[in-house]
PDB file of N, CA and C in Angstrom:
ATOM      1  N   UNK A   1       6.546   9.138  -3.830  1.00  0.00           N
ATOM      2  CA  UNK A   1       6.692   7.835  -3.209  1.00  0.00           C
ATOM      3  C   UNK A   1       7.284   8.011  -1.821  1.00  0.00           C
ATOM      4  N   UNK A   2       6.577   7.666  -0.898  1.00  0.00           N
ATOM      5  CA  UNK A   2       7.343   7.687   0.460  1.00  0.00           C
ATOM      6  C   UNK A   2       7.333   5.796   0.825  1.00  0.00           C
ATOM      7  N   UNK A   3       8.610   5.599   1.241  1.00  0.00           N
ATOM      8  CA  UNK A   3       8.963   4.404   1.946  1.00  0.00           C
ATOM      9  C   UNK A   3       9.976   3.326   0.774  1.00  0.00           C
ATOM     10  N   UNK A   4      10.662   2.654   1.230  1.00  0.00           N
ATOM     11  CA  UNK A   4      11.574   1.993   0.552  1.00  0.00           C
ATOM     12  C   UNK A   4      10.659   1.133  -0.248  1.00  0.00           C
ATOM     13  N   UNK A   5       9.410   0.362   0.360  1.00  0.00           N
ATOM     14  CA  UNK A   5       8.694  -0.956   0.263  1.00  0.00           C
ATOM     15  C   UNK A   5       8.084  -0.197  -1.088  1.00  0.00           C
ATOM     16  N   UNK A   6       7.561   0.818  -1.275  1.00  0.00           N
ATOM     17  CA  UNK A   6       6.744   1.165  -2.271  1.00  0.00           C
ATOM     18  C   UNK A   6       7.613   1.874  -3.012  1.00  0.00           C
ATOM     19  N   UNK A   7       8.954   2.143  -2.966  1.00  0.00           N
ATOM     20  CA  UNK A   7       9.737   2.517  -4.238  1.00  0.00           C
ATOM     21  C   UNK A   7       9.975   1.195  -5.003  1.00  0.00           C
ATOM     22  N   UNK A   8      10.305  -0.008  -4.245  1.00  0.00           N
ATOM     23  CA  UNK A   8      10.213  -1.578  -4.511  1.00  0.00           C
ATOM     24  C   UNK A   8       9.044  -1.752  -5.763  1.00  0.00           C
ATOM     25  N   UNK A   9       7.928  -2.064  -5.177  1.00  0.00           N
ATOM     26  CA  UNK A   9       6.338  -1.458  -5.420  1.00  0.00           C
ATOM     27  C   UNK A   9       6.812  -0.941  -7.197  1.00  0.00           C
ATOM     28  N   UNK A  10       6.977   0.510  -7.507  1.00  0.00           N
ATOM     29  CA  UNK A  10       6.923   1.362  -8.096  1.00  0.00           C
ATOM     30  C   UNK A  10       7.833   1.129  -9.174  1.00  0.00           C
ATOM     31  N   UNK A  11       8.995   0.228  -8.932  1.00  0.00           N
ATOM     32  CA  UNK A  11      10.036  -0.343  -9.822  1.00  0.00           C
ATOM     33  C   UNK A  11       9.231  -1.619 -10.500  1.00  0.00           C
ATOM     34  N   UNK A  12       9.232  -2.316  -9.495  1.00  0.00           N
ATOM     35  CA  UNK A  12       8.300  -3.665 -10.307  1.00  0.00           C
ATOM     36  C   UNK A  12       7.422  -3.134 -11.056  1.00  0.00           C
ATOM     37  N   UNK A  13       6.296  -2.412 -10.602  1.00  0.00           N
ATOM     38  CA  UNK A  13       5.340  -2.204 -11.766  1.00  0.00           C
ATOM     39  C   UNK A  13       5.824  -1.629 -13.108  1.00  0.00           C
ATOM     40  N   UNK A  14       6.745  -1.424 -12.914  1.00  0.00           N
ATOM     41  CA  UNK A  14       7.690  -0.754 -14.034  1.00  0.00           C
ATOM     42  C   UNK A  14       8.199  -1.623 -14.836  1.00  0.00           C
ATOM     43  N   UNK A  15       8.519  -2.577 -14.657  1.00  0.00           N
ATOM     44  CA  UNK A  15       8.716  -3.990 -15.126  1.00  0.00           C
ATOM     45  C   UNK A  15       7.513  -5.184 -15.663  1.00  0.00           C
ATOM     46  N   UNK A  16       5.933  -4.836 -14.965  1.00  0.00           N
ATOM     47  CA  UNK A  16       4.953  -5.473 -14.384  1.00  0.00           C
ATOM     48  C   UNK A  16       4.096  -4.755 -14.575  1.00  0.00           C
ATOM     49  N   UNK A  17       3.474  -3.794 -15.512  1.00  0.00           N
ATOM     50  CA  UNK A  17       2.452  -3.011 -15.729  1.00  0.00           C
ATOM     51  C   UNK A  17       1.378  -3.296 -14.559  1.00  0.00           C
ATOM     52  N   UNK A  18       0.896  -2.609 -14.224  1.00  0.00           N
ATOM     53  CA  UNK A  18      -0.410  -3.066 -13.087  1.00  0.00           C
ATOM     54  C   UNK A  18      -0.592  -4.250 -11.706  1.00  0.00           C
ATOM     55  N   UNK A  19       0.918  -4.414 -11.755  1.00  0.00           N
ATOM     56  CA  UNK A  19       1.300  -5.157 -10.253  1.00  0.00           C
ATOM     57  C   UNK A  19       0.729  -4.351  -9.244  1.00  0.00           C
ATOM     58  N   UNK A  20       0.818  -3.298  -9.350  1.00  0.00           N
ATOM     59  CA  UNK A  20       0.491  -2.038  -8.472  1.00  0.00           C
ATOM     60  C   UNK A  20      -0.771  -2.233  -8.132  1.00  0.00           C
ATOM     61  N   UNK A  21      -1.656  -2.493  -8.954  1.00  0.00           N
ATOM     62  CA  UNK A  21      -3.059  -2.716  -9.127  1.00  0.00           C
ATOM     63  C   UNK A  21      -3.402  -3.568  -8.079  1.00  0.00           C
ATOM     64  N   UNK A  22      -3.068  -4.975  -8.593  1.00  0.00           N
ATOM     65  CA  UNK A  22      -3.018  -5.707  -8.088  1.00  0.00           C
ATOM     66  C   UNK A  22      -2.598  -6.070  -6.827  1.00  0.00           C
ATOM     67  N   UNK A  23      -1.288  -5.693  -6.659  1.00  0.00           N
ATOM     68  CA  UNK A  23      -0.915  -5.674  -5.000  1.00  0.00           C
ATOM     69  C   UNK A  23      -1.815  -5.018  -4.188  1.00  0.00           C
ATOM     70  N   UNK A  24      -2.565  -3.256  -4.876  1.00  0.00           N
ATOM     71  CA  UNK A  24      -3.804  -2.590  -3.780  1.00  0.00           C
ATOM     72  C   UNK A  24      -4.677  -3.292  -3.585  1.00  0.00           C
ATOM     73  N   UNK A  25      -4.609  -3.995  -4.376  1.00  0.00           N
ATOM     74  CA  UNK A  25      -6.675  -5.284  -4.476  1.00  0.00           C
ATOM     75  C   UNK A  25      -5.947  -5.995  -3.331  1.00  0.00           C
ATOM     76  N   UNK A  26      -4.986  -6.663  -3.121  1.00  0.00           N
ATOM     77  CA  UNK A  26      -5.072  -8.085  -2.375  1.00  0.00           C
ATOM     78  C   UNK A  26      -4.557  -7.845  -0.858  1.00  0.00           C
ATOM     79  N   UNK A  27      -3.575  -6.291  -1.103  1.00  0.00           N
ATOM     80  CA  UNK A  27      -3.529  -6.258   0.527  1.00  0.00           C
ATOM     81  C   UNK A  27      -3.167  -4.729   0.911  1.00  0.00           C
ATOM     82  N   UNK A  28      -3.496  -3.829   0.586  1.00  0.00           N
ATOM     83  CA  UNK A  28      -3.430  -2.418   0.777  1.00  0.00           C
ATOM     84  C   UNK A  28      -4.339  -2.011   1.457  1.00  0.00           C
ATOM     85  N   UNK A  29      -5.638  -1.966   1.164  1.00  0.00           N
ATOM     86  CA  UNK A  29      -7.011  -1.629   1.656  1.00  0.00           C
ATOM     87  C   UNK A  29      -6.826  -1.974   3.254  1.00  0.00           C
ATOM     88  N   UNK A  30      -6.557  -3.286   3.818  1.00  0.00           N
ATOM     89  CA  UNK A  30      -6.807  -4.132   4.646  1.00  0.00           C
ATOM     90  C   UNK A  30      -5.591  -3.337   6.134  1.00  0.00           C
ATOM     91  N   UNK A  31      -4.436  -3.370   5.224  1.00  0.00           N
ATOM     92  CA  UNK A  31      -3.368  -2.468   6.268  1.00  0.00           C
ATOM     93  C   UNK A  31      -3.722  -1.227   6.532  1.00  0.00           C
ATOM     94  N   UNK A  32      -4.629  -0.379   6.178  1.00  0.00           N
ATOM     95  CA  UNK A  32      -5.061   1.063   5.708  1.00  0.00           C
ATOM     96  C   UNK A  32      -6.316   1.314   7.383  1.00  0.00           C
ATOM     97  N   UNK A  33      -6.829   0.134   7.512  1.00  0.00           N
ATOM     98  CA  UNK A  33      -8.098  -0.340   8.610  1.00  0.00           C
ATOM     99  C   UNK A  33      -7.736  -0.176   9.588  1.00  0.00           C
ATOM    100  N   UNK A  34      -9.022   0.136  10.661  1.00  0.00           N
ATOM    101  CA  UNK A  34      -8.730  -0.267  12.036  1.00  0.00           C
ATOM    102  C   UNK A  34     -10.060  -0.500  12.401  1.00  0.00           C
ATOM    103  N   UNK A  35      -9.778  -0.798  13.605  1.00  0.00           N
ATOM    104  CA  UNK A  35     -11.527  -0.962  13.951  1.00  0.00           C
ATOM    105  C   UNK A  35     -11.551  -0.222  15.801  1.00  0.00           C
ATOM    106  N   UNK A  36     -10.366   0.612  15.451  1.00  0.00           N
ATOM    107  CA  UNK A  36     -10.806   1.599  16.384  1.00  0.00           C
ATOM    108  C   UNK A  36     -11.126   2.673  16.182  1.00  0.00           C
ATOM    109  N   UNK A  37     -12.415   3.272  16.669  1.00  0.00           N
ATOM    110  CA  UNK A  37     -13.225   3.891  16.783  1.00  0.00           C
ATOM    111  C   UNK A  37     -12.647   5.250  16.676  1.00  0.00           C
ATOM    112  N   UNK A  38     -13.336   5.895  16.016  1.00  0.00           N
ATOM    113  CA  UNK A  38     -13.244   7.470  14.958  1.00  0.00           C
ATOM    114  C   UNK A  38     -13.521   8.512  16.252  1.00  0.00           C
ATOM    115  N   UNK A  39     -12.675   9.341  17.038  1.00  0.00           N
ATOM    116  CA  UNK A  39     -12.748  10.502  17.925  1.00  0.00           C
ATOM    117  C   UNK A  39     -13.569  11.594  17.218  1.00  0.00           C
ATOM    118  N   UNK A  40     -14.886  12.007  17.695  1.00  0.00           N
ATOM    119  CA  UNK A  40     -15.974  12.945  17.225  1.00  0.00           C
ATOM    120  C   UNK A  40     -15.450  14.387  16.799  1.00  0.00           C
ATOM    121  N   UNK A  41     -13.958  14.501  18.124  1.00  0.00           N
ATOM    122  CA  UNK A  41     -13.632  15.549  17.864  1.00  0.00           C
ATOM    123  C   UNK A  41     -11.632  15.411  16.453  1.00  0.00           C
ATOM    124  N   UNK A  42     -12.204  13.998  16.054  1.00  0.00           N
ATOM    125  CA  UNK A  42     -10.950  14.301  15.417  1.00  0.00           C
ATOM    126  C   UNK A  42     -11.701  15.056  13.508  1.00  0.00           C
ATOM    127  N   UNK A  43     -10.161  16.098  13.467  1.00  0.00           N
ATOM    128  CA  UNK A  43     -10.932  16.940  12.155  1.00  0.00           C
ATOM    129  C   UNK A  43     -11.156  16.576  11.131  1.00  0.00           C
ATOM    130  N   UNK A  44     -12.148  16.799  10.078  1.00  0.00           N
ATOM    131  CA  UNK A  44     -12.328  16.397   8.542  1.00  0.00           C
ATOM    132  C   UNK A  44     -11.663  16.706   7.736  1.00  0.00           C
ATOM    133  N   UNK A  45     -10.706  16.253   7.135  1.00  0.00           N
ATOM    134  CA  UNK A  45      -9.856  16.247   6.066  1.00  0.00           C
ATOM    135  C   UNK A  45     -10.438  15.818   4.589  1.00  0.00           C
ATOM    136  N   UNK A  46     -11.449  15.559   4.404  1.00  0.00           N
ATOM    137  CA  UNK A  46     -11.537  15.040   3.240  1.00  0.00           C
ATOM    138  C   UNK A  46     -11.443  15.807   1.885  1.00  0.00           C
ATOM    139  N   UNK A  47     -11.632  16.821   2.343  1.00  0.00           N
ATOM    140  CA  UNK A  47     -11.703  18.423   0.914  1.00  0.00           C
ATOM    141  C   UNK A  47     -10.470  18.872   1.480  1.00  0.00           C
ATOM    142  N   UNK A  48     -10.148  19.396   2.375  1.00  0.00           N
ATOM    143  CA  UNK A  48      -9.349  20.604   2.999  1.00  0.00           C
ATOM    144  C   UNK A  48      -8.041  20.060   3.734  1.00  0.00           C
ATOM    145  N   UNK A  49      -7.092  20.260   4.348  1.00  0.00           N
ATOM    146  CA  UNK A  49      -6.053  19.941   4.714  1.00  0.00           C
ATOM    147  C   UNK A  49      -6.845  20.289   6.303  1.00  0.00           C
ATOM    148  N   UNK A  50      -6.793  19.696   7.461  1.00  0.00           N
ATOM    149  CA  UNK A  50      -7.409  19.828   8.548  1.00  0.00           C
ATOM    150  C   UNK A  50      -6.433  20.595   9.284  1.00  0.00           C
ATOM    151  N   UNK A  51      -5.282  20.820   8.987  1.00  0.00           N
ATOM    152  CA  UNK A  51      -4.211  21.921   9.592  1.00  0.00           C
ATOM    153  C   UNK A  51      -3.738  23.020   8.190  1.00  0.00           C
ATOM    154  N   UNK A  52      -5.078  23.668   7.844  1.00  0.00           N
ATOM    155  CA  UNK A  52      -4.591  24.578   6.385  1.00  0.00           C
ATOM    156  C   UNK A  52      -4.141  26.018   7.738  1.00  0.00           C
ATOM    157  N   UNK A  53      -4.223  25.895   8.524  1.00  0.00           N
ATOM    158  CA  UNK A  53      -3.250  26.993   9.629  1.00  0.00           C
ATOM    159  C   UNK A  53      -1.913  27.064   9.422  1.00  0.00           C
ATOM    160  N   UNK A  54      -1.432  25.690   9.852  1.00  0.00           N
ATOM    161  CA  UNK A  54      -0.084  25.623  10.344  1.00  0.00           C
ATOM    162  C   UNK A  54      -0.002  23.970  10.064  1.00  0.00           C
ATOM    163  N   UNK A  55       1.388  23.569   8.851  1.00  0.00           N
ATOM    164  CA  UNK A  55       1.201  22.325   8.453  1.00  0.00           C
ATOM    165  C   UNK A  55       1.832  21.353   9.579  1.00  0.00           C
ATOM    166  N   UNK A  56       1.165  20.474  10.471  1.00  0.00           N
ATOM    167  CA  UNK A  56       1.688  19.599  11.260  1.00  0.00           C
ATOM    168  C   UNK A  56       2.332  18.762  10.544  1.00  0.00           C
ATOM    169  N   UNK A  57       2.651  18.447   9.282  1.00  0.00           N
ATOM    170  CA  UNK A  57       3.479  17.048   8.914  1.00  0.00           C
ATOM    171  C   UNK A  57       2.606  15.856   8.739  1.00  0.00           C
ATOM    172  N   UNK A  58       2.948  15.017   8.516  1.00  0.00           N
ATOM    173  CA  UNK A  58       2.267  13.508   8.726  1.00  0.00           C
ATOM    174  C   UNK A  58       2.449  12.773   9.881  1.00  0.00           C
ATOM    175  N   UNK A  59       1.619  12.740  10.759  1.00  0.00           N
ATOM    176  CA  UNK A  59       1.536  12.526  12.094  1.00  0.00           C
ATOM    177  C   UNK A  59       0.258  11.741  12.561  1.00  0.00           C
ATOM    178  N   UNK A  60       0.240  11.157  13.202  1.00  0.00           N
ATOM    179  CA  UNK A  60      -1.196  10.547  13.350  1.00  0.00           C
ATOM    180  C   UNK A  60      -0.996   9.488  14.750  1.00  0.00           C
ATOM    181  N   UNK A  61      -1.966   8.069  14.786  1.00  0.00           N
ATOM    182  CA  UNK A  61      -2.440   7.293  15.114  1.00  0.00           C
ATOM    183  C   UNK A  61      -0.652   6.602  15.223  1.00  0.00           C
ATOM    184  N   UNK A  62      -0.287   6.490  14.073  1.00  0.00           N
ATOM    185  CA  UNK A  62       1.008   5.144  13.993  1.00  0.00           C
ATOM    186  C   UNK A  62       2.038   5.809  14.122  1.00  0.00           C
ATOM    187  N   UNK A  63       2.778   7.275  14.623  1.00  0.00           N
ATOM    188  CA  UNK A  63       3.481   7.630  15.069  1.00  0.00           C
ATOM    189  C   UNK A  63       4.455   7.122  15.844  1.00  0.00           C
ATOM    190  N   UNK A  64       3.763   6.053  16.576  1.00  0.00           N
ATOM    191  CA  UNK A  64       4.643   5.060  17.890  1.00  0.00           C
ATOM    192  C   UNK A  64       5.265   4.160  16.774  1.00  0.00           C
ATOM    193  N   UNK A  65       4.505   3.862  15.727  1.00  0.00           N
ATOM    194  CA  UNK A  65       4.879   2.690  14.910  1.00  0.00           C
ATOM    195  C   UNK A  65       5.831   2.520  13.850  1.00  0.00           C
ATOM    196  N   UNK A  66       5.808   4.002  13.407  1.00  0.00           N
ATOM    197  CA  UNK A  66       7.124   4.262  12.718  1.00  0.00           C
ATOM    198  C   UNK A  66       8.211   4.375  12.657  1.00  0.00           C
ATOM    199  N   UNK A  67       8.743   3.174  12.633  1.00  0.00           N
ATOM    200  CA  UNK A  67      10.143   2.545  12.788  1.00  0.00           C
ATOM    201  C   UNK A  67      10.946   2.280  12.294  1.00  0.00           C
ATOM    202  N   UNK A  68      10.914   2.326  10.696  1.00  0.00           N
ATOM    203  CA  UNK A  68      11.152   2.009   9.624  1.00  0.00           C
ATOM    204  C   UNK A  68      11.755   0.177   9.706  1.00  0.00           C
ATOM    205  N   UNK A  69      12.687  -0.235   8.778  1.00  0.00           N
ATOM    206  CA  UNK A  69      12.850  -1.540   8.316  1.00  0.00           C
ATOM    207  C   UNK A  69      13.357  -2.357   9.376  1.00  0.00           C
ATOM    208  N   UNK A  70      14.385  -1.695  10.575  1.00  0.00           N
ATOM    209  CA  UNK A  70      15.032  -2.699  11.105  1.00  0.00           C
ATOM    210  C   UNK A  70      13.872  -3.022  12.238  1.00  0.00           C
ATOM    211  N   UNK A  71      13.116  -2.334  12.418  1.00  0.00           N
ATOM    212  CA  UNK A  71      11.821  -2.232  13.894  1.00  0.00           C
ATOM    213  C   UNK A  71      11.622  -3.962  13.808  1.00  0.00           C
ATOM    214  N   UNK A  72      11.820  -4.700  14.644  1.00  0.00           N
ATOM    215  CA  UNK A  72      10.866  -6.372  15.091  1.00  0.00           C
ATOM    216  C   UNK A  72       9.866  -6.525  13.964  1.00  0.00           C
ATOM    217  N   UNK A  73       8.731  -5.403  14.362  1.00  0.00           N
ATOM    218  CA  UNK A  73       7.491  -5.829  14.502  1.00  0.00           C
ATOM    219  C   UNK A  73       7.299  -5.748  12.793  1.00  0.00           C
ATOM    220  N   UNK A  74       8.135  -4.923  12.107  1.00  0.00           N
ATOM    221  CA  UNK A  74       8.078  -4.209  10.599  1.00  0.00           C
ATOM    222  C   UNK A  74       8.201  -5.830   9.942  1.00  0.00           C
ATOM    223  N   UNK A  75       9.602  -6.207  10.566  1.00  0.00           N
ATOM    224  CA  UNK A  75      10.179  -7.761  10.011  1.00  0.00           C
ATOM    225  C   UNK A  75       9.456  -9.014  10.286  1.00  0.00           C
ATOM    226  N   UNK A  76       8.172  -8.945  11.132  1.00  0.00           N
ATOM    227  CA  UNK A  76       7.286 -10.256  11.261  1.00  0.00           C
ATOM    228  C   UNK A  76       6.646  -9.646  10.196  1.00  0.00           C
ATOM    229  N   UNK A  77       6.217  -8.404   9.729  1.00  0.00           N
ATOM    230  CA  UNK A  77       5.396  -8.484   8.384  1.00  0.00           C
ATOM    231  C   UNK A  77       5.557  -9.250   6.869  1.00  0.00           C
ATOM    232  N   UNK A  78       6.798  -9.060   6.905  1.00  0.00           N
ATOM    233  CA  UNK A  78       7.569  -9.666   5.560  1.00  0.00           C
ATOM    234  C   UNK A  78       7.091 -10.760   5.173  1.00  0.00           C
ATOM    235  N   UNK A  79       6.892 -11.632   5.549  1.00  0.00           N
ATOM    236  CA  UNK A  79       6.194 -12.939   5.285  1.00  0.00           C
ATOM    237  C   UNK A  79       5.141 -12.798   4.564  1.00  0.00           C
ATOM    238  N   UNK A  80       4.321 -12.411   5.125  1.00  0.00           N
ATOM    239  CA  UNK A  80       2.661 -11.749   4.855  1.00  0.00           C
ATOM    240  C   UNK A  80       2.921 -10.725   3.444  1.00  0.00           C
ATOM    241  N   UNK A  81       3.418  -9.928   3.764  1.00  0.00           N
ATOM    242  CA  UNK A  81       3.846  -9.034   2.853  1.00  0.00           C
ATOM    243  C   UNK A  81       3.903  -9.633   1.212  1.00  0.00           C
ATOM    244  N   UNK A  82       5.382 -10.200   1.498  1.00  0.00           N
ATOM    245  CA  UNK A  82       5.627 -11.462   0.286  1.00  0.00           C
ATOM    246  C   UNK A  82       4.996 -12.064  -0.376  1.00  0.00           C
ATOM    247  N   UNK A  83       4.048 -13.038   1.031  1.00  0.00           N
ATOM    248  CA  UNK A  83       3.051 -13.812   0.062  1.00  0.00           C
ATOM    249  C   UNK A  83       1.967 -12.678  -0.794  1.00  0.00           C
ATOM    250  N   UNK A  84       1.892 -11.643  -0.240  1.00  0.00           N
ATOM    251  CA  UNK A  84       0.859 -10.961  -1.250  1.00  0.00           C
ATOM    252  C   UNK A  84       1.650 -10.170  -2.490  1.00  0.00           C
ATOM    253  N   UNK A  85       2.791  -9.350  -2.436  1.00  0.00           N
ATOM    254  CA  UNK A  85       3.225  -9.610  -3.630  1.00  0.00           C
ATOM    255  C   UNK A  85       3.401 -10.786  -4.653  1.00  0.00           C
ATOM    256  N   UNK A  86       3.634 -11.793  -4.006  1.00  0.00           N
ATOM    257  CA  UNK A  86       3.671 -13.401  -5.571  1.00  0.00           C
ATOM    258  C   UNK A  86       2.361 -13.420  -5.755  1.00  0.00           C
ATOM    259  N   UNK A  87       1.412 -13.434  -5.498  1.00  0.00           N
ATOM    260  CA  UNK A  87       0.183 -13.226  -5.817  1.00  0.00           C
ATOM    261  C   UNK A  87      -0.256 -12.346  -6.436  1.00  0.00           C
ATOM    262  N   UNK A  88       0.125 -10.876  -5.979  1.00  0.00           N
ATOM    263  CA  UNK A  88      -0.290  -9.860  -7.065  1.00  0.00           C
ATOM    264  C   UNK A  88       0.448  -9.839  -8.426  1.00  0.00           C
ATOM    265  N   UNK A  89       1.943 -10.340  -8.308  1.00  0.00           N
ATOM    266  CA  UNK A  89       2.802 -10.945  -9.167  1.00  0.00           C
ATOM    267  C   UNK A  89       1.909 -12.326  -9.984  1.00  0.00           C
ATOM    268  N   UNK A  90       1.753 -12.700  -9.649  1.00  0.00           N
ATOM    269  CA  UNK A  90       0.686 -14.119 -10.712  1.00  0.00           C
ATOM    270  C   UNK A  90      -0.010 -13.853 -11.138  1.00  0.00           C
ATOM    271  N   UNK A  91      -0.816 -12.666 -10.403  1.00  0.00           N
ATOM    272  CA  UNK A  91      -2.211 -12.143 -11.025  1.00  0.00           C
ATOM    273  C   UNK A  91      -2.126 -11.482 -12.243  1.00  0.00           C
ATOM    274  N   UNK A  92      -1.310 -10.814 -12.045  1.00  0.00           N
ATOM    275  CA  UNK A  92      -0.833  -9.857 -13.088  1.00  0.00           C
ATOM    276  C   UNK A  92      -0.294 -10.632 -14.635  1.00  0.00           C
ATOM    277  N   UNK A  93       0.879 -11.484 -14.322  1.00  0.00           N
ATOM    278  CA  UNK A  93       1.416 -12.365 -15.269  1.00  0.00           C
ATOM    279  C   UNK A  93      -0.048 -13.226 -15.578  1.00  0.00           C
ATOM    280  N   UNK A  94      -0.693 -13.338 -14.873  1.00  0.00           N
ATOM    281  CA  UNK A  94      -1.885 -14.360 -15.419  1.00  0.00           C
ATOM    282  C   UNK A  94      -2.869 -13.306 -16.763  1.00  0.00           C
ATOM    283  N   UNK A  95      -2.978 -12.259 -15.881  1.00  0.00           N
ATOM    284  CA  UNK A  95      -3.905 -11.168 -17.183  1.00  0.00           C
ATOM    285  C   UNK A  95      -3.095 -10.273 -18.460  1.00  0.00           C
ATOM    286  N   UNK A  96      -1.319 -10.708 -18.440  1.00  0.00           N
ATOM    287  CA  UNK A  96      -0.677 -10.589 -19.401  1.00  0.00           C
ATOM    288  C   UNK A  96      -0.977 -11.789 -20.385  1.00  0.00           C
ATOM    289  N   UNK A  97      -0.735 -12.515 -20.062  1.00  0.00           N
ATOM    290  CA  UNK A  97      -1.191 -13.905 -20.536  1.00  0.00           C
ATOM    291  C   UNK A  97      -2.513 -13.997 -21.329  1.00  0.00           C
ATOM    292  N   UNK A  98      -3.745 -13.609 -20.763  1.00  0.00           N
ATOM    293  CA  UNK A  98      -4.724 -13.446 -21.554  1.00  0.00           C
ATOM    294  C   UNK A  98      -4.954 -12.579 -22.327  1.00  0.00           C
ATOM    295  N   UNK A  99      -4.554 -11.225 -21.886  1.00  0.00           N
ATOM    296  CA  UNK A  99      -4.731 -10.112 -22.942  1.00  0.00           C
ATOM    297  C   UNK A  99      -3.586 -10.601 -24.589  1.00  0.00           C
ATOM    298  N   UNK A 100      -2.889 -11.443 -24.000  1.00  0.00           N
ATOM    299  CA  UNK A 100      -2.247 -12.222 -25.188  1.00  0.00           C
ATOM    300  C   UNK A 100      -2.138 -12.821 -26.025  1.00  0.00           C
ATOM    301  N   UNK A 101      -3.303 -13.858 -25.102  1.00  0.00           N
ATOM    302  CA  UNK A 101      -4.063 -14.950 -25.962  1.00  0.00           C
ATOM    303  C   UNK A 101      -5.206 -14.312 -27.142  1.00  0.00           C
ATOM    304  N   UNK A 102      -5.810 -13.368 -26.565  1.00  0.00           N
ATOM    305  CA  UNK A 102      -7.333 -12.639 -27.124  1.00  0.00           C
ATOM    306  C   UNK A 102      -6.268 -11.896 -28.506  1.00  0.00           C
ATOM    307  N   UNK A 103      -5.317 -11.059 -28.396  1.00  0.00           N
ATOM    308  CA  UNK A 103      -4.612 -10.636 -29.357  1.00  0.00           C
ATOM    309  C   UNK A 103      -4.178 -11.496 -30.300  1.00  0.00           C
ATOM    310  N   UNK A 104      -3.815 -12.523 -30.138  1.00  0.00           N
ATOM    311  CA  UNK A 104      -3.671 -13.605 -30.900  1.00  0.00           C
ATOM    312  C   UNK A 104      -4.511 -14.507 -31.824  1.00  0.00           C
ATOM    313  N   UNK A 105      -5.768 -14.143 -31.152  1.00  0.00           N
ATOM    314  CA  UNK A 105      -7.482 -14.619 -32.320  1.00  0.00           C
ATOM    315  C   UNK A 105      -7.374 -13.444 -32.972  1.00  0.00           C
TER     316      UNK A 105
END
């Protein structure tokens, strides 16, 4: 687990079987995006570690951005954030709920 937000994350589901799930469906994918354009010469990682030489670390694109919790820009997320946890939170309590009901016929 790297980051406070997803040790958060990792506790609830612990509490919340498949919140986890749920929270990736409704807003993980979407933060993960960009729609800037892929450098021809940046390397393929998809099998292989693209520095199996010499390990650079985790470094990239959001380097500038990593700021952790107190950063401005981290704390306008929270909102957004939130609302998609109570949601993945409902979702979840909603398909406890049914797998409950069906056990119950």
């Amino acid at each position: 687990m790297v980051g406070s937000g997803n040790k958060l994350l990792v506790a609830a589901g612990s509490l919340f079987p498949g919140l986890g799930n749920q929270y990736a469906a409704l807003g993980a994918w979407e933060s993960q995006l960009t729609s800037q354009p892929v450098s021809p010469r940046q390397p393929v990682n998809l099998y292989e570690p693209a520095d199996a030489d010499q390990d650079a670390g985790t470094h990239g694109i959001f380097d500038d951005k990593a700021r952790g919790f107190v950063d401005p820009s981290f704390l306008k997320t929270l909102p957004h954030t939130a609302a998609i946890f109570a949601r993945a939170l409902a979702r979840t309590m909603r398909e406890k709920q049914q797998r409950l009901n069906r056990s119950a016929v």
